[in-house]
Protein backbone atom coordinates (compact mmCIF):
# COMPACT_ATOMS: atom_id res chain seq x y z
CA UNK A 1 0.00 0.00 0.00
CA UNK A 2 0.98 3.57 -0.99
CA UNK A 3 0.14 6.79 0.60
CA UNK A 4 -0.77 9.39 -2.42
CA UNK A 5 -0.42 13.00 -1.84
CA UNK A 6 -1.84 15.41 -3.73
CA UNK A 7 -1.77 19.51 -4.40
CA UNK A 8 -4.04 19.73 -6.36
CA UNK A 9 -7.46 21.33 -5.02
CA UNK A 10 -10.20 19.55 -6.98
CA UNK A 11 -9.20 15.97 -5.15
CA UNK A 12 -7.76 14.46 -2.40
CA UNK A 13 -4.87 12.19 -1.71
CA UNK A 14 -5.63 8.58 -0.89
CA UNK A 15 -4.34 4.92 -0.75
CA UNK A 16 -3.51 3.04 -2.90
CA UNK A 17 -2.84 -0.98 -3.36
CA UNK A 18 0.32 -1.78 -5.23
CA UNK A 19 0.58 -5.79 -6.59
CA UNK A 20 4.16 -5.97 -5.21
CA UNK A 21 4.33 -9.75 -7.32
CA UNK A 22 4.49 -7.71 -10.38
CA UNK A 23 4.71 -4.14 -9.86
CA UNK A 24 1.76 -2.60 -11.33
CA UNK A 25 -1.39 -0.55 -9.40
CA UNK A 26 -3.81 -3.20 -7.87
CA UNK A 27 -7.58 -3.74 -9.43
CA UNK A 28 -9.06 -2.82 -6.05
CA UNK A 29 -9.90 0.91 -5.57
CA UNK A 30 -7.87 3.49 -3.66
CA UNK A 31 -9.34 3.96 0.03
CA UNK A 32 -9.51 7.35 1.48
CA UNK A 33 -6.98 9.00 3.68
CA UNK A 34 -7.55 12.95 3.63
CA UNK A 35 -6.03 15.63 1.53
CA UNK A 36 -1.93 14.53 1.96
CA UNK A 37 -1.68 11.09 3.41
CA UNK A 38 2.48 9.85 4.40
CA UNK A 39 3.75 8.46 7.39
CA UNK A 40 2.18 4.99 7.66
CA UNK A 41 2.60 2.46 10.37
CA UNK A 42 1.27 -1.18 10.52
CA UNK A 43 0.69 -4.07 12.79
CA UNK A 44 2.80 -6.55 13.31
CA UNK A 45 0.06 -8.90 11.66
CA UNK A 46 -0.36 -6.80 8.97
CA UNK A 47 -3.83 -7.03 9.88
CA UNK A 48 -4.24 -3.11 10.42
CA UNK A 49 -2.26 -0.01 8.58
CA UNK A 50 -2.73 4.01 9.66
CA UNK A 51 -1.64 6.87 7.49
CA UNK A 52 -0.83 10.17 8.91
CA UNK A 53 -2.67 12.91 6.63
CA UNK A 54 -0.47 16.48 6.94
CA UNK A 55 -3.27 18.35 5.88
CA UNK A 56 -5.74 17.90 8.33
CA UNK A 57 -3.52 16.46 10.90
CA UNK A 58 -5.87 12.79 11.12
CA UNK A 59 -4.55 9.19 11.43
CA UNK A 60 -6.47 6.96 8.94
CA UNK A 61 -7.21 3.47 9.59
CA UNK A 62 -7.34 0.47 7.73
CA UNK A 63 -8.51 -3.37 7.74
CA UNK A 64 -6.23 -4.49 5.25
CA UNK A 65 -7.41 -7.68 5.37
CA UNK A 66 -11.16 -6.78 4.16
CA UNK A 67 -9.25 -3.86 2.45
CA UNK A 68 -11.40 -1.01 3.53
CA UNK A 69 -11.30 2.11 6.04
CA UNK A 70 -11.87 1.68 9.57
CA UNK A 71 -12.31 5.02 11.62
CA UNK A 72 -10.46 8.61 11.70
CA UNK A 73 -8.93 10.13 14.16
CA UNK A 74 -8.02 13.79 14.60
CA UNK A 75 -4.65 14.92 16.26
CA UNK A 76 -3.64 17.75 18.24
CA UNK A 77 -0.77 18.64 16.11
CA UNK A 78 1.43 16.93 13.68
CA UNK A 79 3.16 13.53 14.10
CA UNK A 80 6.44 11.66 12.48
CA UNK A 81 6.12 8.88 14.83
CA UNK A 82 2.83 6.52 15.05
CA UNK A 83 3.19 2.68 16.39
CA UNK A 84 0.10 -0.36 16.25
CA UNK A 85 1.44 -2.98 18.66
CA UNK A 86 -0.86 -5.61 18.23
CA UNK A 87 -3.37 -6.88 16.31
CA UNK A 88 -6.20 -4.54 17.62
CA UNK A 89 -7.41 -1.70 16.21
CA UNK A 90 -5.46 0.30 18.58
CA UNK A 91 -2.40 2.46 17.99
CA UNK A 92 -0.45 5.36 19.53
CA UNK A 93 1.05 9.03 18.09
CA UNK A 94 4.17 10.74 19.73
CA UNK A 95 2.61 14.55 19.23
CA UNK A 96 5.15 17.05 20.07
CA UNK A 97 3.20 20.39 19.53
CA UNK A 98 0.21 18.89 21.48
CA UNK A 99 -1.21 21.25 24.07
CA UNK A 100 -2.17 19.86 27.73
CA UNK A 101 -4.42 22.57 29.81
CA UNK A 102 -2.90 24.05 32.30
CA UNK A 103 0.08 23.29 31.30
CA UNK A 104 2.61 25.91 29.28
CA UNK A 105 4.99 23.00 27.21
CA UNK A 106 3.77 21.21 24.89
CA UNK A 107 3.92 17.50 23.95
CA UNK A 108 1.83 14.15 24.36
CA UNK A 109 1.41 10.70 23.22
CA UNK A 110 -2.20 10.22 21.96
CA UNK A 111 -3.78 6.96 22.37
CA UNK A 112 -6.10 6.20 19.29
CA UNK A 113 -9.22 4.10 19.02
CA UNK A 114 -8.75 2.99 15.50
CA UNK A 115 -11.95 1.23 15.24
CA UNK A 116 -14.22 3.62 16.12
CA UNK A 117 -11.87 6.78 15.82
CA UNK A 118 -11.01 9.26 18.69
CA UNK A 119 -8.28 9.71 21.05
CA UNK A 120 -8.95 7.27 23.75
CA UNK A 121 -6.40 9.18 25.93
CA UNK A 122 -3.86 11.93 25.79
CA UNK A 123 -1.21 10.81 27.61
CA UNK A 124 1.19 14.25 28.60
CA UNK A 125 5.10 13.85 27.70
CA UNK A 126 6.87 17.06 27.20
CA UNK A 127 8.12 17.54 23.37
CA UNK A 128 6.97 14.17 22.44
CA UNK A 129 8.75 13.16 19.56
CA UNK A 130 8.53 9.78 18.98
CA UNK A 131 6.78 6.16 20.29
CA UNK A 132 7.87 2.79 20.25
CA UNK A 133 6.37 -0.54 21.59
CA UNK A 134 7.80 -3.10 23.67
CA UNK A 135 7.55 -6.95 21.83
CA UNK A 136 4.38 -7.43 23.97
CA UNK A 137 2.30 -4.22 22.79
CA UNK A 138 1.91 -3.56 26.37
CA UNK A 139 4.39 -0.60 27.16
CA UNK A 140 5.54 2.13 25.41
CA UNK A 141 8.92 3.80 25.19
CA UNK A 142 8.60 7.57 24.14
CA UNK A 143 11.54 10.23 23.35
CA UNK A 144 11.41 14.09 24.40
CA UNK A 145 13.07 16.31 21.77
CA UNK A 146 15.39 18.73 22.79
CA UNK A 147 16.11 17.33 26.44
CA UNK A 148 18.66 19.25 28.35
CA UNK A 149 21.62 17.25 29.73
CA UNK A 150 19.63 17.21 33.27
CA UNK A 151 17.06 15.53 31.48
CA UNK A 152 17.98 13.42 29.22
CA UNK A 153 15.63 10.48 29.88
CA UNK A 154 13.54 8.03 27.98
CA UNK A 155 9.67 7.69 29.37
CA UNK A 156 8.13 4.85 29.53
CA UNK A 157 4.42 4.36 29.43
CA UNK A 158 2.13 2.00 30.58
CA UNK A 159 -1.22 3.79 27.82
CA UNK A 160 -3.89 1.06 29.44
CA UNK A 161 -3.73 2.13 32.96
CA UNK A 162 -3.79 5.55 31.79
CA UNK A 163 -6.75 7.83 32.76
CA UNK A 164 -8.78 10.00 30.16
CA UNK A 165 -9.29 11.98 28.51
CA UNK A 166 -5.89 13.69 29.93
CA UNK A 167 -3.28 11.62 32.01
CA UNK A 168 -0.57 13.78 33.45
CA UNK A 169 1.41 11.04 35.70
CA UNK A 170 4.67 11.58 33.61
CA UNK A 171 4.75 15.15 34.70
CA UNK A 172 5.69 14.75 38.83
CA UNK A 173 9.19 13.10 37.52
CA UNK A 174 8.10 10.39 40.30
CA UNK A 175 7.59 6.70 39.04
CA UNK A 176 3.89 5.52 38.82
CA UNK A 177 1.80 2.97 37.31
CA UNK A 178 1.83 4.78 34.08
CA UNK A 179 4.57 7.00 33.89
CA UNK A 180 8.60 5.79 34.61
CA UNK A 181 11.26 8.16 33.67
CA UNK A 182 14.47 6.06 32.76
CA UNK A 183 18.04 8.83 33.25
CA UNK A 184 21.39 8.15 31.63
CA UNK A 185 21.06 8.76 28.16
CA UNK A 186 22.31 11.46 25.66
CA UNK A 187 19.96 13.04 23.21
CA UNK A 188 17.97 9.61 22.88
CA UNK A 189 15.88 9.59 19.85
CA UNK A 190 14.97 6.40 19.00
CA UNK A 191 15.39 2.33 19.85
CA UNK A 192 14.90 -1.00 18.76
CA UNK A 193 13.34 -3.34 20.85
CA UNK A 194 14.06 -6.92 20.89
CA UNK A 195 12.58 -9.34 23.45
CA UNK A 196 13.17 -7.72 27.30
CA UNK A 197 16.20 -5.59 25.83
CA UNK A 198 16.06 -2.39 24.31
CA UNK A 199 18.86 -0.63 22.10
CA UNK A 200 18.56 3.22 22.98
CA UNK A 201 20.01 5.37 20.16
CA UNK A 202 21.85 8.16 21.67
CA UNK A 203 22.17 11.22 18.91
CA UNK A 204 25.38 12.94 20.78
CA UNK A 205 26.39 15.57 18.83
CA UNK A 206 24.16 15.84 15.94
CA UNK A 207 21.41 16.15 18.03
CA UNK A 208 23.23 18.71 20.37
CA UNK A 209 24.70 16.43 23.26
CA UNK A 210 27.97 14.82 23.71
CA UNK A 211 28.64 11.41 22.48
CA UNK A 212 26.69 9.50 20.13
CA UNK A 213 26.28 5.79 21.22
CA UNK A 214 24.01 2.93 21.86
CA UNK A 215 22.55 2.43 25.33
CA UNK A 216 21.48 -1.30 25.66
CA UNK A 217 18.66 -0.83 28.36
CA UNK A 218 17.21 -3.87 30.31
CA UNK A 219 13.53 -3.63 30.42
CA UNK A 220 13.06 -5.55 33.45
CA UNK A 221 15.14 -3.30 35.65
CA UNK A 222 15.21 -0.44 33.79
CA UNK A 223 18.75 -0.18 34.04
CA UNK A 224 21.46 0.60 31.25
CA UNK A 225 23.46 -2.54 30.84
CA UNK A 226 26.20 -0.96 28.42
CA UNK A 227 26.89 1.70 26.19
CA UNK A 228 28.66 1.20 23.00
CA UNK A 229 29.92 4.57 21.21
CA UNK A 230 28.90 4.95 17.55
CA UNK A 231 30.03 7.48 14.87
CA UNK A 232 26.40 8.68 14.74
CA UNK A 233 22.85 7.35 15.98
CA UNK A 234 19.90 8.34 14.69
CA UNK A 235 18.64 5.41 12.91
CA UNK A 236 18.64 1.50 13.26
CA UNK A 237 18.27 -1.74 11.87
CA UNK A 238 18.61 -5.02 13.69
CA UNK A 239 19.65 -7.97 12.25
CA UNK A 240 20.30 -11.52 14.18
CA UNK A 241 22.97 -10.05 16.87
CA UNK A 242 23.92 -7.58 14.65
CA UNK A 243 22.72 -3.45 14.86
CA UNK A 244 23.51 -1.21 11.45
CA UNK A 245 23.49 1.98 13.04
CA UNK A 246 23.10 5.34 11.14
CA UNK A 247 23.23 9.26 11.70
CA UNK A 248 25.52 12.01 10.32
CA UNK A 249 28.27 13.13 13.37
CA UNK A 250 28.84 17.35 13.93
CA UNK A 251 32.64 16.23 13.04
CA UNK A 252 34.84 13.85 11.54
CA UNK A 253 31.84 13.77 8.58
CA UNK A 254 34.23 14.00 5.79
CA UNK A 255 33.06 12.36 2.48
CA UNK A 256 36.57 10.11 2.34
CA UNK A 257 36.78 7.28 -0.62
CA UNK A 258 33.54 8.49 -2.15
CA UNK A 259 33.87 10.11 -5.78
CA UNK A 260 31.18 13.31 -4.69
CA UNK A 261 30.57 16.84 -4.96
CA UNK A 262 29.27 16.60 -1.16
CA UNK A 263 31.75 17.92 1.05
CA UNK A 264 29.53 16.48 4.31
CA UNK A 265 28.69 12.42 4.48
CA UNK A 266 26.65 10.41 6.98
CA UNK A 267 28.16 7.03 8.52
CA UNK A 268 26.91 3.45 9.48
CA UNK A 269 28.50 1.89 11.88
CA UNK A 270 27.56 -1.99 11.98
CA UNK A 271 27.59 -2.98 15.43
CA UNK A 272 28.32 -6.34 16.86
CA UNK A 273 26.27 -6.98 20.28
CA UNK A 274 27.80 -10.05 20.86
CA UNK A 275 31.30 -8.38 21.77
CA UNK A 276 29.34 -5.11 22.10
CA UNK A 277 31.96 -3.43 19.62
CA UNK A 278 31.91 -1.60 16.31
CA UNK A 279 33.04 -4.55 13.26
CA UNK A 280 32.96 -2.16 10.55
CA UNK A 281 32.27 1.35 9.41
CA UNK A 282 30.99 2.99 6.21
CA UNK A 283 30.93 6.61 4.60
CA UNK A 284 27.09 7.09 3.44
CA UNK A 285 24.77 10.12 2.19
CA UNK A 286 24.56 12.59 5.45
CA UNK A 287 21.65 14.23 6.46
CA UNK A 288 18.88 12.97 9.43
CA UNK A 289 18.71 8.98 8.85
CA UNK A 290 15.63 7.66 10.16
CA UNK A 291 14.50 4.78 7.39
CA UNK A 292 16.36 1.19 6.91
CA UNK A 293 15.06 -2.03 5.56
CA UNK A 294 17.28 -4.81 4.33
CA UNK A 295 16.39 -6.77 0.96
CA UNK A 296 16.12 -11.03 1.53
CA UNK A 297 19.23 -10.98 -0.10
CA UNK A 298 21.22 -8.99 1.93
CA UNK A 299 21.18 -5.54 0.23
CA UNK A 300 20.72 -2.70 3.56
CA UNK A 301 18.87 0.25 2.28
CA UNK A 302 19.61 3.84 4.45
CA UNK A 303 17.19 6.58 3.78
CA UNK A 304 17.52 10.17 5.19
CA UNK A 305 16.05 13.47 4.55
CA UNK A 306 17.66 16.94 4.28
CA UNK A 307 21.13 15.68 2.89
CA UNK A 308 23.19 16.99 -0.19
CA UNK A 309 21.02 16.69 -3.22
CA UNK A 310 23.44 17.05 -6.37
CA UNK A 311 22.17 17.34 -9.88
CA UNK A 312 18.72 16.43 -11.64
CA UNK A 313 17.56 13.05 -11.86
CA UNK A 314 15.48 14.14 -14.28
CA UNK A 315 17.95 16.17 -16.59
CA UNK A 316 21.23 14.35 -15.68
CA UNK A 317 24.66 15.83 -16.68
CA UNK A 318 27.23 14.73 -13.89
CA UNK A 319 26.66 13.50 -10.49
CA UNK A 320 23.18 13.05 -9.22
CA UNK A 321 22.73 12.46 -5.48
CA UNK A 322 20.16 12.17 -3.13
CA UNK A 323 19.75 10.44 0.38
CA UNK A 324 19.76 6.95 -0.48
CA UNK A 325 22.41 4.57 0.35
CA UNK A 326 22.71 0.88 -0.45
CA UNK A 327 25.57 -1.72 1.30
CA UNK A 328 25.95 -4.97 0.53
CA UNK A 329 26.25 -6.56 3.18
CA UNK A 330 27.53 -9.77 1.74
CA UNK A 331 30.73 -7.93 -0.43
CA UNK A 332 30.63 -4.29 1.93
CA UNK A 333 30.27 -2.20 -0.71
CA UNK A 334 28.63 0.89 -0.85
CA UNK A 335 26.64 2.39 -3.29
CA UNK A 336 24.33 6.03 -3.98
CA UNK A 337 21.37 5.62 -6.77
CA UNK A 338 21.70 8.37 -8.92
CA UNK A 339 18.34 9.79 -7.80
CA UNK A 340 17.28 12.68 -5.99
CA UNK A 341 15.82 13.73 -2.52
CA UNK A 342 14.81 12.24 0.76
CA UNK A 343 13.96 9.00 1.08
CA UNK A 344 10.35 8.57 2.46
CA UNK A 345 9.64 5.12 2.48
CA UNK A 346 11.12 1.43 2.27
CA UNK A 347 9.77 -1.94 1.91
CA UNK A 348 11.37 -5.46 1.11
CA UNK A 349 9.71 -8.45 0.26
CA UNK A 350 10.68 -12.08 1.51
CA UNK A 351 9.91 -14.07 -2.27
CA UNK A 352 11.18 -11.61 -4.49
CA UNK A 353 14.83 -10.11 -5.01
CA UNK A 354 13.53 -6.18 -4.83
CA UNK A 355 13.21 -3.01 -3.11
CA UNK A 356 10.46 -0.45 -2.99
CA UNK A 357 11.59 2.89 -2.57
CA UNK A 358 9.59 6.48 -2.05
CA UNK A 359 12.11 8.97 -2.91
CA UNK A 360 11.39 12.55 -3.52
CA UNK A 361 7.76 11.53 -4.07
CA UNK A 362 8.08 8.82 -6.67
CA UNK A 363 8.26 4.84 -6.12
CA UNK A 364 11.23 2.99 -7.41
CA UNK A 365 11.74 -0.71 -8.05
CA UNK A 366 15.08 -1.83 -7.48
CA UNK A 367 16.35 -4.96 -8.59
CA UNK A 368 18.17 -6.29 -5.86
CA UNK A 369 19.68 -9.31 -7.48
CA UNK A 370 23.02 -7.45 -8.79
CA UNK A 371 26.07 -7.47 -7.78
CA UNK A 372 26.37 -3.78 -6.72
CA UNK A 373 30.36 -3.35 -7.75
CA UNK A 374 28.87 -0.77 -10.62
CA UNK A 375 26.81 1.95 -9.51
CA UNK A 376 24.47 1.00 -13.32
CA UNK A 377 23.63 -2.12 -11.74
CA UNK A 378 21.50 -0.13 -8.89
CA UNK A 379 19.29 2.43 -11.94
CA UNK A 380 15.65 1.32 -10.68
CA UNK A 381 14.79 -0.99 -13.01
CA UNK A 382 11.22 1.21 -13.18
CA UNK A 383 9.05 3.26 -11.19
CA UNK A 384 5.28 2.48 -10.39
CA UNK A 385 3.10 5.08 -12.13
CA UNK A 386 1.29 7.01 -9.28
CA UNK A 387 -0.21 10.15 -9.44
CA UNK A 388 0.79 12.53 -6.56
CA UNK A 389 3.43 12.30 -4.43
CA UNK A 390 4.16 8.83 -2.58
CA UNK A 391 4.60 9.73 1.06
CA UNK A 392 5.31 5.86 1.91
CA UNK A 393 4.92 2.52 1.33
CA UNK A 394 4.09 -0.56 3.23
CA UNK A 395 3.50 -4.54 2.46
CA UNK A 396 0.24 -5.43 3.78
CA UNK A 397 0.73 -8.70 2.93
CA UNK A 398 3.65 -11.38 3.63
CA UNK A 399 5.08 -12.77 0.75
């Protein structure tokens, strides 16, 4: 499924179904999502899928199994974080410019009834920015932008012993049933959680603290295990015991064994928990990193937005550059498509040797089955003809 954005003012944007066997537009209709859907999120059953519209500032809902809309629910502000934990029709936004009466910051994370649509809850977190779940879909773990270095903390949430229609247990700092403030971290912005562990990403520098590094945080004790230092962390992908690891650091960002006109590159650092060490590092587009997804046959795709773009995909003469990387993970080589702008959306399938990619609007096929030694082998072998701007793209199916 695609999220279509539109500018036009005689329609709207919408969704639409993709046949990812054969890359063409699906027979069944587009489903309704507002004027600009993007951001998507979807259970881990695949079973339910919510779009973020921009214009209105509404999460969409939909049973992708009897492909069709389920309810809508209005936000307080704008999002670039949503989660569904489970396979009910309930899922959770990380809204930073949400307003909480009485109150002078802003921030929450909003607790959606996708079924029936509404905000079940607003649960209060200062600068909100974004919302994970833990592996059971009971907790939550939510980041704060901007936290000073006496507050740099990670929050986690307990949403279903929350109280509407406003909970504000986070804000007395003390541990409760709903609200636990976990301290130690720098800039945190984001984490991958795998069984009763979680991998904090610390952003350091970039994101205006002091060392960028990856907190491994024990969810039954809420206590930070180790910290392993990273290049850069903004971004994460974890594979088996290994974490690829990406950001752009404030120095050392040099663009070194790259043939570019960029004089600023980002870096993934591949990061082996076993020995809780950094294997291998690797020069990649710069800007803010916060999209991965690795192909079935080993190809890592690393998506940013606001890097370097150089030249015109469109009217190529020279480099053209935008904020897609792809390693192989198998050879470690590193390649950048000749395409341009950020990188919106990324989805791998398990049966076929591709990669969908929403890049500057427009979906790309890649053809993963190359050996990536020549950046030619990496040209999207073609681009799925949607009208409108494709905010993101998700399989609602496995296959």
């Amino acid at each position: 499924m695609a999220s279509q954005g539109v500018s036009a003012t005689t329609t709207f944007g919408s969704l639409i179904f993709v046949n990812g066997k054969n890359d063409t537009l699906a027979p069944v209709g587009p489903l309704t999502a507002g004027i600009s859907p993007g951001l998507m999120a979807i259970s881990p059953s695949r079973n339910v899928l919510i779009a973020f519209d921009a214009g209105t500032n509404s999460v969409y809902a939909v049973d992708t199994v009897k492909e069709s809309n389920l309810g809508t629910t209005h936000l307080q502000g704008p999002t670039t974080s949503m989660v569904v934990p489970t396979a009910s029709a309930l899922g959770y936004a990380a809204v930073p410019g949400a307003t909480v009466q009485g109150y002078s910051f802003t921030g929450a994370v909003d607790a959606m009834n996708l079924l029936a649509g509404g905000i079940i809850t607003t649960i209060a977190v200062p600068t909100a920015q974004t919302v994970i779940s833990d592996s059971t879909g009971v907790s939550l773990l939510a980041f704060s932008s901007n936290s000073n270095t006496a507050n740099n903390y990670v929050t986690l949430l307990h949403p279903g012993l929350a109280l509407p229609p406003v909970d504000t247990s986070c804000l007395s700092g003390q541990a409760n049933s709903v609200c636990t403030r976990i301290p130690g971290f720098d800039q945190p912005v984001y984490g991958i959680v795998s069984g009763s562990t979680a991998y904090i990403l610390n952003c350091g520098p970039q994101c205006g603290g002091t060392q960028a590094s990856v907190a491994i945080l024990d969810l039954g004790s809420l206590t930070i295990t180790a910290t392993i230092p990273v290049d850069a962390a903004t971004w994460a992908l974890l594979s088996g015991s290994t974490l690829y690891v990406a950001g752009t650091p404030a120095t050392n960002n040099d663009c070194t064994g790259q043939t570019t006109a960029a004089t600023v590159c980002g870096r993934l650092d591949v990061v082996d928990l076993g020995s809780q060490t950094v294997t291998n590092t690797y020069v990649i587009t710069n800007g803010y990193h916060d999209r991965m997804d690795m192909s079935v046959n080993g190809q890592l795709f690393i998506g940013s937005h606001g890097c370097t773009s150089i030249g015109n995909v469109n009217f190529p003469s020279g480099e053209v550059r935008g904020c897609l990387s792809i390693l192989n993970t198998n050879t470690g080589t590193v390649i950048v498509p000749p395409d341009n702008g950020d990188v919106t959306g990324l989805q791998s399938f398990t049966e076929r040797e591709i990669e969908y990619v929403a890049q500057d609007g427009v979906l790309r096929v890649y053809d993963t089955s190359k050996d990536i030694l020549l950046i030619d082998d990496f040209v999207p072998q073609g681009t799925i003809n949607i009208v409108g701007d494709v905010g993101d793209i998700k399989a609602i199916d496995f296959f």
